[in-house]
Structure formats: C-alpha cells, structure tokens
Protein backbone atom coordinates (compact mmCIF):
# COMPACT_ATOMS: atom_id res chain seq x y z
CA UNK A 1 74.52 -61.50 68.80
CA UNK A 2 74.85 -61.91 72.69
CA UNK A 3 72.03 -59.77 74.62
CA UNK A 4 74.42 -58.23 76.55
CA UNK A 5 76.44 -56.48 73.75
CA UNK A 6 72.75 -55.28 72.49
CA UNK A 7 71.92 -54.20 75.73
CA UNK A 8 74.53 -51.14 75.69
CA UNK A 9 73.55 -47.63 74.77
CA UNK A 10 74.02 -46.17 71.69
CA UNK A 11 73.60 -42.21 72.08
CA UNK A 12 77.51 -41.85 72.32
CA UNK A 13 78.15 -44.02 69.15
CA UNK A 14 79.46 -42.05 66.12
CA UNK A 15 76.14 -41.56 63.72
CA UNK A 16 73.94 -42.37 66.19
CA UNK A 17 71.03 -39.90 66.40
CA UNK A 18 69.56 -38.92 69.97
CA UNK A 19 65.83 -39.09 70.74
CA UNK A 20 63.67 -36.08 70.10
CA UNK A 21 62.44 -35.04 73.97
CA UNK A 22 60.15 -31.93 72.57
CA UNK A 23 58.19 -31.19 69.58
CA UNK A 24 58.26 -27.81 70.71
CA UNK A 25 61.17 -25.17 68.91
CA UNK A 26 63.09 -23.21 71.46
CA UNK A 27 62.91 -19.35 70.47
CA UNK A 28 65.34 -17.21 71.73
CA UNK A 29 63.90 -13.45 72.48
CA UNK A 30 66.37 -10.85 72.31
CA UNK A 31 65.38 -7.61 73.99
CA UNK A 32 67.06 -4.22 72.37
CA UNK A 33 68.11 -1.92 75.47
CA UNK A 34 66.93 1.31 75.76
CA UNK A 35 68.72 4.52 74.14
CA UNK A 36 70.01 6.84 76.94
CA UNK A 37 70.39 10.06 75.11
CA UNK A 38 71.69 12.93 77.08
CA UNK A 39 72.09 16.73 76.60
CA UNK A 40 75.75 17.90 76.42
CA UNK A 41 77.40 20.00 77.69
CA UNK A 42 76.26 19.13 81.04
CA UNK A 43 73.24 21.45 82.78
CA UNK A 44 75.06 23.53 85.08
CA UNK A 45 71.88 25.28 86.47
CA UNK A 46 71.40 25.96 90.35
CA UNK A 47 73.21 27.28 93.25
CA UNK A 48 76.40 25.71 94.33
CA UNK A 49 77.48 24.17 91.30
CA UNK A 50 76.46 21.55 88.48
CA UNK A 51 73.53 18.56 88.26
CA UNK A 52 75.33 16.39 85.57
CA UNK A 53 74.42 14.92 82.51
CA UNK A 54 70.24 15.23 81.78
CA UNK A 55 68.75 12.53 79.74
CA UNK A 56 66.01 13.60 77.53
CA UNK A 57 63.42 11.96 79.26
CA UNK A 58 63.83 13.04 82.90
CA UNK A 59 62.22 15.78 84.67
CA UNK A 60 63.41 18.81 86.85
CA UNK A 61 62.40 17.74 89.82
CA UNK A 62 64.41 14.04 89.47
CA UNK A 63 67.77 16.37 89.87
CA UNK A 64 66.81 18.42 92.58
CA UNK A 65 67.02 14.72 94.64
CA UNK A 66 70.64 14.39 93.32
CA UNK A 67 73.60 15.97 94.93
CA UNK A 68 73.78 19.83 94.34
CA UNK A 69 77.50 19.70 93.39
CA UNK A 70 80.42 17.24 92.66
CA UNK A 71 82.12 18.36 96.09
CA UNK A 72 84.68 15.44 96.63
CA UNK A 73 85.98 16.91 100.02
CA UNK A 74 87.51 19.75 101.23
CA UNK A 75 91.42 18.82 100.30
CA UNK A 76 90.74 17.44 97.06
CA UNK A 77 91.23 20.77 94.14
CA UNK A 78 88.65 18.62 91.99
CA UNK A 79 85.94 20.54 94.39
CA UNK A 80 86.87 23.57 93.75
CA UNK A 81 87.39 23.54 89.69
CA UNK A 82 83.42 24.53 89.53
CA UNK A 83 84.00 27.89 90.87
CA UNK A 84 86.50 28.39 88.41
CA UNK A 85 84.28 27.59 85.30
CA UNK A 86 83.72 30.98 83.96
CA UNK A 87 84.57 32.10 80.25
CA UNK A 88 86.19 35.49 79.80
CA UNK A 89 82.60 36.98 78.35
CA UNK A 90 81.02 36.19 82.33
CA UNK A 91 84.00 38.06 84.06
CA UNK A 92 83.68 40.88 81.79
CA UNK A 93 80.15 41.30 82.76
CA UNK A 94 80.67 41.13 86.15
CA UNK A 95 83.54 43.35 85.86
CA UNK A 96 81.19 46.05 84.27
CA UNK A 97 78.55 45.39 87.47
CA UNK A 98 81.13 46.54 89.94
CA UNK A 99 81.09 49.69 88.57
CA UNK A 100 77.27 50.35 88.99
CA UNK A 101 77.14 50.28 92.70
CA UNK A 102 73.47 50.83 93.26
CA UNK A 103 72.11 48.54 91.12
CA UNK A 104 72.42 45.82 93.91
CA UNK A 105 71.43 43.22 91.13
CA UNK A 106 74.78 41.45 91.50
CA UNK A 107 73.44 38.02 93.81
CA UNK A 108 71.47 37.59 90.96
CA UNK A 109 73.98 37.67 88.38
CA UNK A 110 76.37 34.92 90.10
CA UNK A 111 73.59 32.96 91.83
CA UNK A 112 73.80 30.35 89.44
CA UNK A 113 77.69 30.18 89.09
CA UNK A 114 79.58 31.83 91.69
CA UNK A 115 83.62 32.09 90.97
CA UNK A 116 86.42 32.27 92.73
CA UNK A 117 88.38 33.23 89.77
CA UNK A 118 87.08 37.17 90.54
CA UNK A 119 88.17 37.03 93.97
CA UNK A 120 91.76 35.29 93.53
CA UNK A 121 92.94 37.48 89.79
CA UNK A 122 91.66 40.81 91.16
CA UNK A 123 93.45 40.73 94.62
CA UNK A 124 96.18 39.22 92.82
CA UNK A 125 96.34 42.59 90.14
CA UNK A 126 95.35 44.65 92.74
CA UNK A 127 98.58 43.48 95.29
CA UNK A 128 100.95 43.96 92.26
CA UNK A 129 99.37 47.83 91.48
CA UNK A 130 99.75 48.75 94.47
CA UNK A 131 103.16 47.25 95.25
CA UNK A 132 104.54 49.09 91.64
CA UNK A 133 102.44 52.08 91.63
CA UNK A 134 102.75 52.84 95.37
CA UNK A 135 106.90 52.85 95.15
CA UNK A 136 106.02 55.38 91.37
CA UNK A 137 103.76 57.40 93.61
CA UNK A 138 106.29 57.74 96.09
CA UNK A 139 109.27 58.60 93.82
CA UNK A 140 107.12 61.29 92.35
CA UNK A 141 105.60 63.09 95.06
CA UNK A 142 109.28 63.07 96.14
CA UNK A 143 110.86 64.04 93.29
CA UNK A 144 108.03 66.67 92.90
CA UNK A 145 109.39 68.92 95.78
CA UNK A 146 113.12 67.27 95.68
CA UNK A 147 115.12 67.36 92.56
CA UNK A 148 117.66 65.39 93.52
CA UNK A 149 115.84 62.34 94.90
CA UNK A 150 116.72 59.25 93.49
CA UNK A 151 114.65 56.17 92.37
CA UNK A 152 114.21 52.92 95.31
CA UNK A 153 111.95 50.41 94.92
CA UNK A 154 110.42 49.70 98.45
CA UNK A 155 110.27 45.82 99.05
CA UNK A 156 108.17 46.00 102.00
CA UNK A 157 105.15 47.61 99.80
CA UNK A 158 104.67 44.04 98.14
CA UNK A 159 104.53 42.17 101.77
CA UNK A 160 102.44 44.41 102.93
CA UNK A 161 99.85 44.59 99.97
CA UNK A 162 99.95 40.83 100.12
CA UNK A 163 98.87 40.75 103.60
CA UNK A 164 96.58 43.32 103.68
CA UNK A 165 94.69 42.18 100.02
CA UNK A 166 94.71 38.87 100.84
CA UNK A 167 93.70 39.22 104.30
CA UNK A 168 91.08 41.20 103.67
CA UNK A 169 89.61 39.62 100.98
CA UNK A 170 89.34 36.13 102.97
CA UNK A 171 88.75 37.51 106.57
CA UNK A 172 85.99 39.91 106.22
CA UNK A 173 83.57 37.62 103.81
CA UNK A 174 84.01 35.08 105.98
CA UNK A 175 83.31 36.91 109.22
CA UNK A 176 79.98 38.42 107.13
CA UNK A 177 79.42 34.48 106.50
CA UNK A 178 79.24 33.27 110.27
CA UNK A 179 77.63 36.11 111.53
CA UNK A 180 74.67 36.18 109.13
CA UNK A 181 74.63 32.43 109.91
CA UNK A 182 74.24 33.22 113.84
CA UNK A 183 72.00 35.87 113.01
CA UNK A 184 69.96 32.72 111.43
CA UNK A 185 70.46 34.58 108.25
CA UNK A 186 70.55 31.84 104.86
CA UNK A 187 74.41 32.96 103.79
CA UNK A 188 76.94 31.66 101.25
CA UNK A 189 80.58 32.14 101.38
CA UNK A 190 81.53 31.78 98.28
CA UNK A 191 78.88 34.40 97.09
CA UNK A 192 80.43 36.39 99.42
CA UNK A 193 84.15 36.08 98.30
CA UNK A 194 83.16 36.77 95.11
CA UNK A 195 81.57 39.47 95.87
CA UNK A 196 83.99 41.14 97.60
CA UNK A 197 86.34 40.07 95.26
CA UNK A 198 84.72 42.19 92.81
CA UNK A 199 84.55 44.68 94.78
CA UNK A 200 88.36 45.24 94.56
CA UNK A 201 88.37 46.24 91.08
CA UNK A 202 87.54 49.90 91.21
CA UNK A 203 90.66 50.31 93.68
CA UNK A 204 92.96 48.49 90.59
CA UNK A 205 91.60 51.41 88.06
CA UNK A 206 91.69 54.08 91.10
CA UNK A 207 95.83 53.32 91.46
CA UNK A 208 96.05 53.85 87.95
CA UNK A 209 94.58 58.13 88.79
CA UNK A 210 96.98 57.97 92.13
CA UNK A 211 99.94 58.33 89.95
CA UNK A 212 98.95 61.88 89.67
CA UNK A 213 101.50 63.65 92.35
CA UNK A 214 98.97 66.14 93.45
CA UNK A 215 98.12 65.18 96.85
CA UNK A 216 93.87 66.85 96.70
CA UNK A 217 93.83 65.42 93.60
CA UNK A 218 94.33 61.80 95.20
CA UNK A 219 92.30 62.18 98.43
CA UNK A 220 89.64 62.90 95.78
CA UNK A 221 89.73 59.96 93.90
CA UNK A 222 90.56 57.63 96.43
CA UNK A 223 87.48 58.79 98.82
CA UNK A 224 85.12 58.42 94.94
CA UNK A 225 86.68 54.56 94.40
CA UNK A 226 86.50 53.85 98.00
CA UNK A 227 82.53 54.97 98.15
CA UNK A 228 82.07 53.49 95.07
CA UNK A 229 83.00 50.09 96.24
CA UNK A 230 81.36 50.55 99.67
CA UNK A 231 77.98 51.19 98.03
CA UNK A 232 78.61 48.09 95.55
CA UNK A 233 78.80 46.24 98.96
CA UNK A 234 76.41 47.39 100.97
CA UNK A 235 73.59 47.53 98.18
CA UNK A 236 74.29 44.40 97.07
CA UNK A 237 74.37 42.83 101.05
CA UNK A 238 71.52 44.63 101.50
CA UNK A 239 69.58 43.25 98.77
CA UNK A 240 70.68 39.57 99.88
CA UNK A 241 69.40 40.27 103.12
CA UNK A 242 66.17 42.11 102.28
CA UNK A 243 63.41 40.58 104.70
CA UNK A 244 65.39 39.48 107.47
CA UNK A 245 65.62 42.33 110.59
CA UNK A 246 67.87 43.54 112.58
CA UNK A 247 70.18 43.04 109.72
CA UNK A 248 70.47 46.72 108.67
CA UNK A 249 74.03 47.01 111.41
CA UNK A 250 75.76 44.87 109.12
CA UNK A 251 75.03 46.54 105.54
CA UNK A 252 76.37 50.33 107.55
CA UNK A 253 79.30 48.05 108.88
CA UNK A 254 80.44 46.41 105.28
CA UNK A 255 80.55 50.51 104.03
CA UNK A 256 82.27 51.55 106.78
CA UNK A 257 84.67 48.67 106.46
CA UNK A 258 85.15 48.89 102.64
CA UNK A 259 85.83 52.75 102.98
CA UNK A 260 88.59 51.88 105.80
CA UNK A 261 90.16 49.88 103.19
CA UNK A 262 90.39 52.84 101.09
CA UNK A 263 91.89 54.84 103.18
CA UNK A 264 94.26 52.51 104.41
CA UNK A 265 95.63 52.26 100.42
CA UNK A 266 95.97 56.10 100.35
CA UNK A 267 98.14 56.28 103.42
CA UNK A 268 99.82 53.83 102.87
CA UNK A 269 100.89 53.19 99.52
CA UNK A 270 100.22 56.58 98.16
CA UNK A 271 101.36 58.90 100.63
C-alpha cells in the first residue's frame, strides 16, 4: 500500500476507536438547592404597613433593613390598598373604642395597621344621616307646631354635609399633621385620619336621638356626642404626644374644634 494513503488519519473513519487521553472518570457533582420555606400569610407587623414574605430562617432584625411598606408612589391606588386591609372583626373593635373616650388607648390599637377604611365609610354614613335625617328633623319640628306643613326634601343638606364631612375630616388631621411636625413633634397622618375618622361615629348614632322634635331634648344630646368625641380626641392626641412640651395648646384646640363640629350639625341640620 502507498505510504501516503497510510499516512491519513483514521479518528473520523466509521469503527474507528479514538485514543484514550485520561485514565481518570469525569464525575459530575450535582448540588441540591436550598429549600426557601416561608410563612404565609405574609407578616404584616410594624408601623406603616407590611414586611413581606419571612422565611423560616431569617431574623427580625434582617426586615427592619427592608422597606417599611410596598408604597409604589403617590398616584398609583396599589399604595394605598394596605390601609384598607382590615376584616370586619378590627372595625368593630375600633368602633366599640370610640365610644370609651378616656381610655386614650386607641394609637395603640391601630399602630400596627392604620385604615383608611374608618375614615372614608364613617364620613360617608355620617354625610348621608345627616343629609336624610336633617330634612326628617326639619319636617317634624315643623309639622310639630304646623299642621298643615307639607313634606320637601332639602337638596342643599347633602352638598353641604358633603363639604363640611369631608372637609373636615381631611383638613383638620392634616393641619394637626404639619403642625406637630413643625413643632418637631414625630406625627403620622394616616394615624391621624383614622383617628378622626373614628371619631365621627358617635355623631352617626347621635342623628339617630335628633329625630326626637323636642328642641332641649336635642341640645342635650348633641352637646353629650359632641363631648364625647372631643374627649376621644383629645385623650387620645394627648396620649400620642405625652413627653413632648408645649404641646398641651393643641390637645385644648382638637376639643374645642371637635365640639364646634357639633354644634355646627345641630344648627344646621337639626334646627
């Protein structure tokens, strides 16, 4: 056979059987990953909102370093749906707490979920009571010393409890917020909403007694549910604020305001 035909390599040839490099055997070492268990439902603990999914084998202190909340900006309603987790058994409770006004326990109550639901279904009941039971009021004290007066339902008493409710209920927590903030006072705004929000509810069950067309009889009650939710206020501010001085002005002006508010109901929707 010519050399140069024997000369060619063979590796490529069919049955041909390619030199051993190693002796050694290749092992392949497969590493399981680790189990991430986690607790669910999610712990929710903390001020301002929720830390997430915990794993079992993490510690406290590894959340603190994570964001408090899942705040995903100020225009996006995603924000705001932790201020709305609250099961009908928590707003019950609360509900009950407004009508203890000295206790002045009620920061701690909502410190580790405060809601907006409070503040946004009260003042919503509370415009629509006073919008329907104003105009019954009305038509009874009238028909009490007129015979012949005839029912009207006054459109002008839901425009005005929306504006009034609504105002207040935004306006004066938030002008308690930025002062106790200039004051260099530590301050939340959304404890405060819902605490005034709260608030409202002894004014929904007061309307309910202002249906009675016997004008002492209302001053009465309206003077008890209006002092009843200015002490709910001011004990509970007062409480927050316990420690700091020169702080006493605004617990004397959040009565004062809440009893204004109570009056302002009586004249106006319940005259």
């Amino acid at each position: 056979m010519d050399e140069s035909y024997t000369s060619l390599p063979t590796s490529h040839l069919l049955g041909s059987v390619p030199a051993v490099i190693k002796d050694e055997k290749s092992t392949s070492h497969y590493e399981v990953p680790e189990a991430n268990l986690q607790i669910f439902p999610p712990n929710n603990g903390g001020r301002g909102g929720g830390r997430g999914y915990q794993t079992l084998g993490s510690t406290a202190e590894g959340f603190e370093q994570q964001p408090a909340n899942g705040w995903k900006g100020m225009f996006n309603i995603l924000s705001y749906t932790q201020y709305f987790d609250v099961d009908t058994d928590v707003v019950v409770n609360r509900l009950i707490s407004s009508l203890y006004p000295i206790a002045g326990d009620f920061f701690s109550k909502i410190d580790a979920n405060p809601d907006l639901y409070g503040l946004i279904w009260i003042s919503t009941t509370l415009v629509f009571v006073l919008a329907s039971f104003g105009n019954c009021a009305t038509y009874l004290m009238d028909k009490h010393t007129d015979n012949t007066t005839s029912w009207s339902f006054d459109v002008t008493y839901i425009n005005m409890a929306a504006g009034s409710v609504y105002g207040y209920a935004i306006v004066v927590p938030l002008a308690f917020y930025f002062l106790l903030q200039y004051l260099g006072s530590k301050a939340s705004i959304v404890q405060f909403w819902c605490l005034w929000g709260y608030s409202f509810f002894v004014f929904v069950l007061a309307s309910f007694l202002l249906l009675i067309p016997v004008e002492v009889l209302r001053w009465i009650i309206i003077i008890l549910a209006g002092a009843a939710s200015a002490c709910f206020v001011a004990f509970n501010l007062k409480s927050y604020i316990e420690g700091s001085a020169g702080l006493s002005l605004t617990v004397v002006a959040a009565f004062l305001l809440q009893m204004a508010l109570a009056i302002f109901i009586k004249v106006w929707f319940f005259p």
